[in-house]
Protein backbone atom coordinates (compact mmCIF):
# COMPACT_ATOMS: atom_id res chain seq x y z
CA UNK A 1 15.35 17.48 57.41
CA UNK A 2 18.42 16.11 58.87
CA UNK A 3 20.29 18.87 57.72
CA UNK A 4 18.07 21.49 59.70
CA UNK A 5 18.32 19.51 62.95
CA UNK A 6 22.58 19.61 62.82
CA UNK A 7 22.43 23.13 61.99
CA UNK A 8 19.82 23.89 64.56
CA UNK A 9 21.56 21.41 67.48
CA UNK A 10 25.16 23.35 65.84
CA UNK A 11 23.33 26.63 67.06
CA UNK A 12 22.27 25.66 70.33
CA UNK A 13 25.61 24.30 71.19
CA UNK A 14 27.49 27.32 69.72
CA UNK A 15 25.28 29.49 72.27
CA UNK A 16 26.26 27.70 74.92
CA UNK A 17 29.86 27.61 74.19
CA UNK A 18 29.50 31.09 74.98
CA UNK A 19 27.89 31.85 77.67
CA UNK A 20 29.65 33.19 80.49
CA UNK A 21 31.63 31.33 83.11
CA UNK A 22 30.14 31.64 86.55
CA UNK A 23 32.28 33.45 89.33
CA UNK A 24 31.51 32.13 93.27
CA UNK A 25 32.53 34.39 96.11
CA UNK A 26 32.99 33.44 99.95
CA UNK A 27 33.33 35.81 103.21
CA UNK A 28 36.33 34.84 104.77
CA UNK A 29 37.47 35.86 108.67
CA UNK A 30 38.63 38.98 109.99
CA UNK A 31 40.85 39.10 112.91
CA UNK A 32 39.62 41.90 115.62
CA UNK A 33 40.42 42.35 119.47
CA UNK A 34 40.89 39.52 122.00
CA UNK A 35 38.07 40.28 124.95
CA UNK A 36 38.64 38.18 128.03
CA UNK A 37 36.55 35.45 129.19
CA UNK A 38 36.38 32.18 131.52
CA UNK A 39 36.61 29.02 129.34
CA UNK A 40 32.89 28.55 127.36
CA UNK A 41 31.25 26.33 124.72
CA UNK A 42 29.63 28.77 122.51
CA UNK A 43 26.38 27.51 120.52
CA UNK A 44 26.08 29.65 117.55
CA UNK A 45 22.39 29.31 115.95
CA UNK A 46 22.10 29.41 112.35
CA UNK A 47 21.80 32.91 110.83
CA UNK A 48 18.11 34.16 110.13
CA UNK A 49 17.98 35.47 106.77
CA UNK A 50 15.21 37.20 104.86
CA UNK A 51 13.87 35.32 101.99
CA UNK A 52 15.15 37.69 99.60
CA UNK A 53 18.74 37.00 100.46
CA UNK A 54 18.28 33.45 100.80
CA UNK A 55 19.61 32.35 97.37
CA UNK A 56 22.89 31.46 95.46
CA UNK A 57 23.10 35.06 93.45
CA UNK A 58 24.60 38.24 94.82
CA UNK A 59 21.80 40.67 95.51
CA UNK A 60 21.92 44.21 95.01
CA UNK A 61 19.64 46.87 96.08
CA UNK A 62 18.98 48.76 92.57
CA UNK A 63 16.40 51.32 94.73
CA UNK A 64 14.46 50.73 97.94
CA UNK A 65 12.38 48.88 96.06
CA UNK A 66 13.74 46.97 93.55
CA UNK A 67 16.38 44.26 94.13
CA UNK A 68 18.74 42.70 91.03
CA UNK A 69 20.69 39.62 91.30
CA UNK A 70 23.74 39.11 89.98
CA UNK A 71 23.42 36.61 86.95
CA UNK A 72 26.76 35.14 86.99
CA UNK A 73 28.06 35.86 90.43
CA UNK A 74 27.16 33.99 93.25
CA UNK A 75 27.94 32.94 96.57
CA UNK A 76 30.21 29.75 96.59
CA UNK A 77 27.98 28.08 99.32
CA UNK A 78 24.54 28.77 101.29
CA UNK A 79 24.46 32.44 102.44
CA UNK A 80 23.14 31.48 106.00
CA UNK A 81 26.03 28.62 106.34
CA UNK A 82 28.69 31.20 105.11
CA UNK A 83 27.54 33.73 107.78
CA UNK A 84 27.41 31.18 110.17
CA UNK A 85 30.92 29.50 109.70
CA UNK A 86 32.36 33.31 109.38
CA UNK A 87 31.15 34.35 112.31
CA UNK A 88 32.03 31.11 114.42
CA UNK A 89 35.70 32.00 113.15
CA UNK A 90 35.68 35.87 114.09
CA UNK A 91 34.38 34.78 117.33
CA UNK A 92 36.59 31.80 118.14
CA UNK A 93 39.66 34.44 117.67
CA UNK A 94 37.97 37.16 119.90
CA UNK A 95 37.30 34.90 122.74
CA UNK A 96 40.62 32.66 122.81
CA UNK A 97 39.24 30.68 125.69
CA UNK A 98 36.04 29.45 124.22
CA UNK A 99 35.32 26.98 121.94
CA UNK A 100 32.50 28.46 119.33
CA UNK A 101 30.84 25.68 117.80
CA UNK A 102 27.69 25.81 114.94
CA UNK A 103 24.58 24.11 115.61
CA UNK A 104 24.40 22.87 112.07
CA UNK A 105 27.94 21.83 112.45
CA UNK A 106 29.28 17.92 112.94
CA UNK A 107 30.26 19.05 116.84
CA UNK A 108 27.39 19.21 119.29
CA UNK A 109 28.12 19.59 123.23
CA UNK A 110 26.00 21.26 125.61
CA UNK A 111 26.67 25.04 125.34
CA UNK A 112 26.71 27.48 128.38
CA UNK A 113 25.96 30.08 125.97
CA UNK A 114 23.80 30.40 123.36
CA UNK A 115 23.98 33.16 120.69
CA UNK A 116 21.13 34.04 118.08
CA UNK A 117 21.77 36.29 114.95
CA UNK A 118 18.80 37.29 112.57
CA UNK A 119 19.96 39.27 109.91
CA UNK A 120 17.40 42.00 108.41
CA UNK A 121 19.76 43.60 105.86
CA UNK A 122 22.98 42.19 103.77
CA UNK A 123 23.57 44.17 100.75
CA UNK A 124 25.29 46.54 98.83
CA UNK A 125 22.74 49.58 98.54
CA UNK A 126 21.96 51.68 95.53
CA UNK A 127 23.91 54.42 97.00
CA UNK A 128 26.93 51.28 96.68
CA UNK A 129 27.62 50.99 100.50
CA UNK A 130 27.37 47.61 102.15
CA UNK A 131 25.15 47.51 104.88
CA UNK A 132 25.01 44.62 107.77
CA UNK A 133 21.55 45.35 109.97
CA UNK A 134 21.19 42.53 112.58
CA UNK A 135 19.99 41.41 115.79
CA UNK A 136 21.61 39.39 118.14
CA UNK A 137 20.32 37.39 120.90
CA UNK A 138 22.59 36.16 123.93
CA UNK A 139 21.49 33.02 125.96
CA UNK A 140 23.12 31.81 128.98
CA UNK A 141 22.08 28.67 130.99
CA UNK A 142 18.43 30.11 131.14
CA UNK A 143 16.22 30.07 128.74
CA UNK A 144 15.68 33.93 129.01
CA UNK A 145 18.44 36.29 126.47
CA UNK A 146 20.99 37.84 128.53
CA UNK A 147 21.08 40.45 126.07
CA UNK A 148 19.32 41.29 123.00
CA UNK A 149 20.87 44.17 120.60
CA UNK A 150 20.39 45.47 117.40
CA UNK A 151 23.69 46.44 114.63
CA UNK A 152 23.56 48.54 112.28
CA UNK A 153 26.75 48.52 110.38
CA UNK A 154 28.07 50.34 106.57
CA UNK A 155 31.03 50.40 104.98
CA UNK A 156 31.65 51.93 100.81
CA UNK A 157 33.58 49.02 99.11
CA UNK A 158 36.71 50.15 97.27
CA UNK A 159 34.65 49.74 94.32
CA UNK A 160 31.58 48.92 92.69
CA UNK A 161 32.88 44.92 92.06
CA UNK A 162 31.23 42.64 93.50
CA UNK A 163 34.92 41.33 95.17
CA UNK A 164 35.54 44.78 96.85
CA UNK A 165 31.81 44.95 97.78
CA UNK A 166 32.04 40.71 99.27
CA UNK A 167 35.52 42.05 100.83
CA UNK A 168 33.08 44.99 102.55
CA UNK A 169 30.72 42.05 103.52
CA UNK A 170 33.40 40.43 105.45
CA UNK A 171 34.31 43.24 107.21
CA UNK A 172 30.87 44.29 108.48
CA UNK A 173 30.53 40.35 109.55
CA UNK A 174 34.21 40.99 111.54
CA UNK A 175 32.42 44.23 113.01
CA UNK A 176 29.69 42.75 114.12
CA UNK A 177 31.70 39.91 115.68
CA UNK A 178 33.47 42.87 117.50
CA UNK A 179 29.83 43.68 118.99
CA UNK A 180 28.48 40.40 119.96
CA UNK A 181 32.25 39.15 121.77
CA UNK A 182 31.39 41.62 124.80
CA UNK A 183 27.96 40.31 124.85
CA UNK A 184 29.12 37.15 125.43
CA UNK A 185 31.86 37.97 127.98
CA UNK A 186 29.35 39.57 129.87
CA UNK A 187 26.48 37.00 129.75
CA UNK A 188 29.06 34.23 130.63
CA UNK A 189 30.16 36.59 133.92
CA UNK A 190 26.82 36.80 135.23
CA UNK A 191 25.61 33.00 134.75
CA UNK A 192 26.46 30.65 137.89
């Protein structure tokens, strides 16, 4: 009997031995174009995400219908806080004047503007392109968005790896960060 448990526990441990290391991933910045602006403290909301891409794997659209997760490749941190912290860096660089803090973040001050980003889509397709579909809501000192727009935003990934296609993610993020800096600019112009 005691010979069948150590040869049993020598199994299970020899499986594990192999299994295969996990690789994390994380968006990083992308620099884009400096867009003028008075002086502002910049509230950015948490990202909305859908459900589906609220988890530590990788998804991947297999067909319209199907998703599949990567087993061993996953983000290195919260998808919603890594969109969040990405953006608040894109946009700190566009707008050189403001100071773009996260709500979820250790600094809270009151903001004169207040910017809102629900994402719909974040994915690499089954075609392979990385798509970015969003919506973006710009609050000034009212209550009432200054300007609400929707992005739709692709780009094919050097390759099918998961680091070209998380490179790709970055770079719609940077895009998008391109879109919403204007918004801003403009919102802060027409508040008193």
């Amino acid at each position: 009997m005691t010979r069948v448990v150590a040869w049993f526990l020598a199994v299970l441990l020899a499986g594990c031995a192999h299994s295969p290391d996990q690789t994390f991933f994380a968006l990083s910045a992308q620099s884009g174009p400096s867009v003028p602006s008075r002086p502002l403290k910049v509230e950015l909301r948490r990202a909305g995400l859908p459900g589906y891409l609220d988890r530590p794997h990788i998804v991947r659209r297999a067909t319209a219908e199907r998703l599949e997760l990567s087993g061993d490749e996953r983000w290195g941190a919260p998808l919603d806080e890594m969109v969040g912290a990405t953006l608040a860096e894109n946009l700190s660089q566009r707008l050189p004047n403001c100071v773009v803090f996260s709500d979820s973040g250790a600094i809270s001050a009151t903001a004169d503007v207040r910017l809102e980003v629900q994402l719909f889509r974040f994915e690499r397709t089954a075609d392979g392109e990385a798509v970015l579909v969003a919506e973006v809501a710009v609050h000034s000192t009212n209550d009432k968005p200054d300007a609400i727009q929707r992005f739709a935003l692709h780009e094919k990934p050097a390759s099918g790896r998961t680091a070209d296609v998380v490179t790709s993610f970055s770079h719609l993020l940077g895009a998008l960060s391109d879109g919403i800096a204007p918004l801003i600019a403009r919102a802060a112009a027409a508040a008193p």
